[in-house]
N, C-alpha and C. Protein backbone atom coordinates (compact mmCIF):
# COMPACT_ATOMS: atom_id res chain seq x y z
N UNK A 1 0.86 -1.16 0.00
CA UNK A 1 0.00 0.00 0.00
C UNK A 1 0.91 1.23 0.00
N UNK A 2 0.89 2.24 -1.00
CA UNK A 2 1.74 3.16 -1.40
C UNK A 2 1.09 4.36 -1.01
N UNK A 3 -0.53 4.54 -0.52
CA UNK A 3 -1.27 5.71 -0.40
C UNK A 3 -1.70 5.79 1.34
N UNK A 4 -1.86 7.21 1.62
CA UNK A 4 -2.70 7.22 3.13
C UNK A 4 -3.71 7.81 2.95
N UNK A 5 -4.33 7.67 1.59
CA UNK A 5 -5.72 7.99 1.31
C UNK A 5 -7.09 7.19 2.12
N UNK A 6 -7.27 8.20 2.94
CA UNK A 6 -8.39 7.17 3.92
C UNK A 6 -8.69 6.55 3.18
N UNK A 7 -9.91 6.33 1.84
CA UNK A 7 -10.51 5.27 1.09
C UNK A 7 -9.67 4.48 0.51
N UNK A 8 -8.39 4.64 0.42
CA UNK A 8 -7.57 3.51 -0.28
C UNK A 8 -7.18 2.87 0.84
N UNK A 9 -6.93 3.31 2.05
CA UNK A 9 -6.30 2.47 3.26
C UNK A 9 -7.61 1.29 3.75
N UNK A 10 -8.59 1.75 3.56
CA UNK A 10 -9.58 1.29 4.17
C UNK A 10 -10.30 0.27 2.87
N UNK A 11 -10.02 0.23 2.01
CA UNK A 11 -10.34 -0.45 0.25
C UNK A 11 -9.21 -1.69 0.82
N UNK A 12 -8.16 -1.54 1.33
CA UNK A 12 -6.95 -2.69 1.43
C UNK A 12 -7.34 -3.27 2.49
N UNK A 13 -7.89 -2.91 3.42
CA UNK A 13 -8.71 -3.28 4.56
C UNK A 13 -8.94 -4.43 4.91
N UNK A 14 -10.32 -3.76 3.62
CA UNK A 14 -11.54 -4.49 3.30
C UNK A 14 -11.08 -5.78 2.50
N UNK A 15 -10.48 -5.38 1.34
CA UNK A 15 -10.02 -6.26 0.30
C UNK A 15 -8.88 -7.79 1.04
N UNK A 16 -8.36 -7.28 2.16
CA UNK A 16 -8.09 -8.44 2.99
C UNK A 16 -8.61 -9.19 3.62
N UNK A 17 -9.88 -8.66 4.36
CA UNK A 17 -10.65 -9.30 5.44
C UNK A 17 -11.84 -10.10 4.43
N UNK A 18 -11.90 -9.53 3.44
CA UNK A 18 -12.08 -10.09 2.60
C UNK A 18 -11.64 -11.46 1.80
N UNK A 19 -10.37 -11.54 1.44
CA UNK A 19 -9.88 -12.75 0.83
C UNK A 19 -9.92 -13.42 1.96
N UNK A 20 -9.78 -12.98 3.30
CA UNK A 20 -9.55 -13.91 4.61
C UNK A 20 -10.60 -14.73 4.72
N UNK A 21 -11.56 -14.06 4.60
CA UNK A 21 -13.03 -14.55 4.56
C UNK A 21 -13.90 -15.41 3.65
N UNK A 22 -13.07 -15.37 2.62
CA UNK A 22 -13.48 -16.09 1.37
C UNK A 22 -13.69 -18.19 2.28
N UNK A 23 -14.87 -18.32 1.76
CA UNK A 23 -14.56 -19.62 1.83
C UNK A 23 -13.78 -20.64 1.22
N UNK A 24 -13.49 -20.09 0.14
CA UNK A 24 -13.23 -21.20 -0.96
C UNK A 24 -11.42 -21.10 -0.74
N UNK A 25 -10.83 -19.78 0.32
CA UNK A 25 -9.35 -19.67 0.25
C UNK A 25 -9.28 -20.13 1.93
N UNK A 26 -10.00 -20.19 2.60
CA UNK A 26 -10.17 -19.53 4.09
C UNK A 26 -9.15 -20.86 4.84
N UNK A 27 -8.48 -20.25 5.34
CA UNK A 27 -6.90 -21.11 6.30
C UNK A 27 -5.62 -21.78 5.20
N UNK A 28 -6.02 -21.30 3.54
CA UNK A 28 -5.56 -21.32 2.72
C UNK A 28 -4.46 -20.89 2.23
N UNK A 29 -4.02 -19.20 2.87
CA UNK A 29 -3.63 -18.56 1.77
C UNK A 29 -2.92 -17.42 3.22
N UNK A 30 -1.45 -17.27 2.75
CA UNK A 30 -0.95 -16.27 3.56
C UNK A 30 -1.01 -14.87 3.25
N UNK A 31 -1.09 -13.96 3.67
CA UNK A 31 -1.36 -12.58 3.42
C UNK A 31 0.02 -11.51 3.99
N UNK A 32 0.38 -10.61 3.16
CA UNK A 32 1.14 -9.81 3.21
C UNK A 32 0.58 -8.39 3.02
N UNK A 33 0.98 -7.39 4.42
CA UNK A 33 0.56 -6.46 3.13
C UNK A 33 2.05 -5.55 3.55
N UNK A 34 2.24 -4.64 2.52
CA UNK A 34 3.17 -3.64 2.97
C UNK A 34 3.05 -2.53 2.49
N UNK A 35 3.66 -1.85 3.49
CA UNK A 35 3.52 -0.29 3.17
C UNK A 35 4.52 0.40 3.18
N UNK A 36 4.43 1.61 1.95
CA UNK A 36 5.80 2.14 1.58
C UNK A 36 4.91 3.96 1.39
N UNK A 37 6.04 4.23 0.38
CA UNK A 37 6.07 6.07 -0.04
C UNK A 37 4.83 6.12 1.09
N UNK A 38 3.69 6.86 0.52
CA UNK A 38 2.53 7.83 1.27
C UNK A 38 1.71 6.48 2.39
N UNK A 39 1.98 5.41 1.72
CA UNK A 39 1.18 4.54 3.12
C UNK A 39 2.38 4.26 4.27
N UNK A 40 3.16 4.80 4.45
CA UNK A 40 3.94 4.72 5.59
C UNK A 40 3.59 5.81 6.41
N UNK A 41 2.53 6.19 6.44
CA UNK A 41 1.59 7.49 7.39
C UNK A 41 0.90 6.25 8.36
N UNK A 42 0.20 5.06 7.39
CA UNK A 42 -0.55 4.17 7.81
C UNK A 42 -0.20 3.50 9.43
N UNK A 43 1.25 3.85 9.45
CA UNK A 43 2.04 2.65 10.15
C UNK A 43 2.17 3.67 11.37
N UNK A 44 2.38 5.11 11.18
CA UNK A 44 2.63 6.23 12.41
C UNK A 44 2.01 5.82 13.88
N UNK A 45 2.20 6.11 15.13
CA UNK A 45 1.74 5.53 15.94
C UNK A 45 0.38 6.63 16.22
N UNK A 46 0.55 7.75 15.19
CA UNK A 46 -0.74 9.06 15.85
C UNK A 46 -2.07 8.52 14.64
N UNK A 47 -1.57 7.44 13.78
CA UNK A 47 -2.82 7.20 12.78
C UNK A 47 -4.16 6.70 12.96
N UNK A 48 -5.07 6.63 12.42
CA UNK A 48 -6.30 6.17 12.87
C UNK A 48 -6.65 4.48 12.82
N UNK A 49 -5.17 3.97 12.23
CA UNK A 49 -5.35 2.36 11.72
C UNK A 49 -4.93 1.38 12.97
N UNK A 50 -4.47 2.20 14.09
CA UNK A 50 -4.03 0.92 14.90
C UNK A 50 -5.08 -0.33 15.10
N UNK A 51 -6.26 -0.28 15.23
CA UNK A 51 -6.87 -1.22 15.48
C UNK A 51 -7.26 -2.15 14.26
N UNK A 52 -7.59 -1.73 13.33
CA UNK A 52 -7.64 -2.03 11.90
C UNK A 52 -6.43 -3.04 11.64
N UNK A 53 -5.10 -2.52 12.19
CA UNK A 53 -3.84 -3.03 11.70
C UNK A 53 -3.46 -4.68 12.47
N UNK A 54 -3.64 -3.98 14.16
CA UNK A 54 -3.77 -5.17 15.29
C UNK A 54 -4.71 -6.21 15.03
N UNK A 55 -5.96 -6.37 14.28
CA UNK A 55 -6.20 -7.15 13.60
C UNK A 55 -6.65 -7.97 12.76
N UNK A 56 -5.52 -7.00 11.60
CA UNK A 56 -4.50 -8.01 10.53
C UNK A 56 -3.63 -8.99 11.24
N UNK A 57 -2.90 -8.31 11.65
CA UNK A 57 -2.33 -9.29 12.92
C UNK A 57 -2.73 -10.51 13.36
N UNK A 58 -3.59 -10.11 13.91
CA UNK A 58 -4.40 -11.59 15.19
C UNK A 58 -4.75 -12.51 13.59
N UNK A 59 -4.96 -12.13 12.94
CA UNK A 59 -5.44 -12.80 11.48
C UNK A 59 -4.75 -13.51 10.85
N UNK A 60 -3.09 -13.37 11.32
CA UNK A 60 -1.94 -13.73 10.75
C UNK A 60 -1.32 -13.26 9.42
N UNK A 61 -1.84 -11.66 9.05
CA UNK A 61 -1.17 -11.39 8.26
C UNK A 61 0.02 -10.35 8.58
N UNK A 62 0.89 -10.97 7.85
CA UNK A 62 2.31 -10.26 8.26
C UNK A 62 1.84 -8.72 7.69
N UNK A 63 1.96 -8.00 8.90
CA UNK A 63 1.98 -6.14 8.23
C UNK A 63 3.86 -5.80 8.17
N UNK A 64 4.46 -5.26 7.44
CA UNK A 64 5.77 -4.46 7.30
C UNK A 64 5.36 -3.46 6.70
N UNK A 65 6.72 -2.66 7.48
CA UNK A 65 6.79 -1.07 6.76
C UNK A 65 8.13 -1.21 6.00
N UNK A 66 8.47 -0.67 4.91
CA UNK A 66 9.75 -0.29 4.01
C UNK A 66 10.47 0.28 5.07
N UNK A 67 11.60 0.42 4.96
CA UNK A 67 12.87 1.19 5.63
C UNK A 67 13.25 2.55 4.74
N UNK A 68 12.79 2.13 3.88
CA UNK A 68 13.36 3.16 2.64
C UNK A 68 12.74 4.00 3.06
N UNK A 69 11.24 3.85 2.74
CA UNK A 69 10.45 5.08 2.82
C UNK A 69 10.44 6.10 4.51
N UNK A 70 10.91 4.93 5.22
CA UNK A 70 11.13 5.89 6.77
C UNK A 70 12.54 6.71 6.33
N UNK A 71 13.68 6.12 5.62
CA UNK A 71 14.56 7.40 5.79
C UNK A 71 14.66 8.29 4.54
N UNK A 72 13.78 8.20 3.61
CA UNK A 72 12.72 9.47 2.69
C UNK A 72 12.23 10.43 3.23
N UNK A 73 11.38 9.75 4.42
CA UNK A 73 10.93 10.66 5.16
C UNK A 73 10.93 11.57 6.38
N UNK A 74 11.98 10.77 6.94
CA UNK A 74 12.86 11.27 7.43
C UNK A 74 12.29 10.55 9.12
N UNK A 75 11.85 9.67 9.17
CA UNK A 75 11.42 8.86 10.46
C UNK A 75 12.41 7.92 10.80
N UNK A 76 11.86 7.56 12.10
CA UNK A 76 12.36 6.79 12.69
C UNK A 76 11.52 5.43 13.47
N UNK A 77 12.12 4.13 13.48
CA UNK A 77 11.09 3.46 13.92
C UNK A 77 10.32 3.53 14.95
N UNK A 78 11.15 3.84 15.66
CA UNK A 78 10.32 4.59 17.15
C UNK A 78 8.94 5.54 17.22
N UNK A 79 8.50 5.96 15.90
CA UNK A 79 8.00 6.68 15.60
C UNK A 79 6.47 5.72 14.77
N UNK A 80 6.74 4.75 14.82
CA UNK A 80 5.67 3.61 14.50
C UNK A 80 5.39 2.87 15.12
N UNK A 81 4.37 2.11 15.32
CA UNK A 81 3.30 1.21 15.70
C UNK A 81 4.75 -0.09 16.19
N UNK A 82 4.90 -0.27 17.52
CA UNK A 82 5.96 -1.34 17.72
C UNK A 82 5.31 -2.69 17.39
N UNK A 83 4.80 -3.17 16.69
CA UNK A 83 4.22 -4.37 16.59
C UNK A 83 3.99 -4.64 14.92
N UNK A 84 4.65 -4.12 14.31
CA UNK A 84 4.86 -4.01 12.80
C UNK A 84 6.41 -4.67 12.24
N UNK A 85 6.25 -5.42 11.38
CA UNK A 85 7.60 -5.65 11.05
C UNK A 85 8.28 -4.52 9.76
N UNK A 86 9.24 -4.69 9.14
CA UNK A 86 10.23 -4.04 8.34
C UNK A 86 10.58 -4.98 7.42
N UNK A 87 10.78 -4.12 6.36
CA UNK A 87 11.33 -4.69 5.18
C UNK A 87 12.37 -3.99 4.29
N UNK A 88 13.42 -4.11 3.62
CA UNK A 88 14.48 -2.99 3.44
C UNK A 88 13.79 -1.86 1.97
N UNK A 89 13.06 -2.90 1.19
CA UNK A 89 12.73 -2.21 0.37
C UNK A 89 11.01 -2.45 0.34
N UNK A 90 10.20 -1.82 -0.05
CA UNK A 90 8.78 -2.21 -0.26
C UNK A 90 8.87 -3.42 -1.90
N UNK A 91 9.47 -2.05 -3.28
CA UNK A 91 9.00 -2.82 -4.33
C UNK A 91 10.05 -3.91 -3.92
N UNK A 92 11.19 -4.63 -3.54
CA UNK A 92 12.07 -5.12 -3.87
C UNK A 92 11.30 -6.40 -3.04
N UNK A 93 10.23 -6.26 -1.79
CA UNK A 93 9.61 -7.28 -1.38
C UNK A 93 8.65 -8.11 -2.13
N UNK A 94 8.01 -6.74 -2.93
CA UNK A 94 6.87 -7.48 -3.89
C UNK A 94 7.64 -8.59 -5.03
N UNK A 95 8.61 -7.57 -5.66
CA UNK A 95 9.12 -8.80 -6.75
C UNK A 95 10.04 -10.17 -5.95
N UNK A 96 10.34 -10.10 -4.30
CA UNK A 96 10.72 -11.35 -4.15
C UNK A 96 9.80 -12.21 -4.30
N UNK A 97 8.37 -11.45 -3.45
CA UNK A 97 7.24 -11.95 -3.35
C UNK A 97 6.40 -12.70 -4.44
N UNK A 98 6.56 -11.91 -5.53
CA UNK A 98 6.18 -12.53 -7.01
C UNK A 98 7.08 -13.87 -7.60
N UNK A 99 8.22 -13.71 -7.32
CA UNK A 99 9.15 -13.95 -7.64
C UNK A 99 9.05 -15.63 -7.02
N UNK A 100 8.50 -15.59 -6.02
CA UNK A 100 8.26 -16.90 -5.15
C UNK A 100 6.81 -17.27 -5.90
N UNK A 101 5.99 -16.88 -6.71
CA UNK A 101 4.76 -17.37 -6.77
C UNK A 101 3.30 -16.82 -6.38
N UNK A 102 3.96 -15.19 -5.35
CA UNK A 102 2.73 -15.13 -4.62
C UNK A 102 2.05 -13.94 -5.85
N UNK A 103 0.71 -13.56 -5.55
CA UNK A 103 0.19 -13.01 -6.36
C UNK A 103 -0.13 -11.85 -5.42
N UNK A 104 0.33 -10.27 -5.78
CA UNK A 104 0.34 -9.24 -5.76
C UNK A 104 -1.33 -8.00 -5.54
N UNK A 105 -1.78 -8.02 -4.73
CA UNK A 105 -2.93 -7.17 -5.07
C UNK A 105 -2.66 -6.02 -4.93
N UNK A 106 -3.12 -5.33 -5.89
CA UNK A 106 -3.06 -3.43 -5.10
C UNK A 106 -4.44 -2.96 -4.83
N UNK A 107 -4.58 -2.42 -3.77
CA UNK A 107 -6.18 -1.70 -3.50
C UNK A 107 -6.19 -0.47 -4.52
């Protein structure tokens, strides 16, 4: 997730709790999401997503934030949600991610 557009944050949300929910995938299918450039607002500890995010979590989907985009922006981790993991690059996760097989959604 590249945006902190309330309706796009909340479209990725949905669109997870969603596939989670699917019967036909349901205890099926691992979930990733990550957030980079403008959705690394998402991850701030002053944002409106903590609960939303906590659980993705309990759900078992791995949430990470890019590293990149924290020193773009000039943050620090301390400065996010301690219960989030990291990743060095956002795109460089997706194409491992692809790269392994998994299939990519964007909200």
């Amino acid at each position: 997730m590249d945006s902190n557009n309330p309706d796009i944050v909340k479209k990725a949300f949905r669109n997870i709790n969603n596939l989670l929910n699917d019967p036909r995938l349901k205890g099926k299918v691992e979930v990733e999401l990550i957030t980079f450039s403008g959705g690394t607002e998402v991850m701030l500890k002053n944002s409106a997503y903590q609960e939303d995010l906590k659980k993705l979590i309990e759900k078992g989907v791995i949430v990470a934030q890019c590293t990149n985009s924290l020193q773009e922006r000039g943050l620090e981790k301390h400065q996010l949600y301690d219960f989030i993991g990291y990743v060095p690059s956002g795109n460089g996760e997706l194409v491992i991610r692809g790269a392994e097989g998994w299939v990519i959604v964007k909200p």
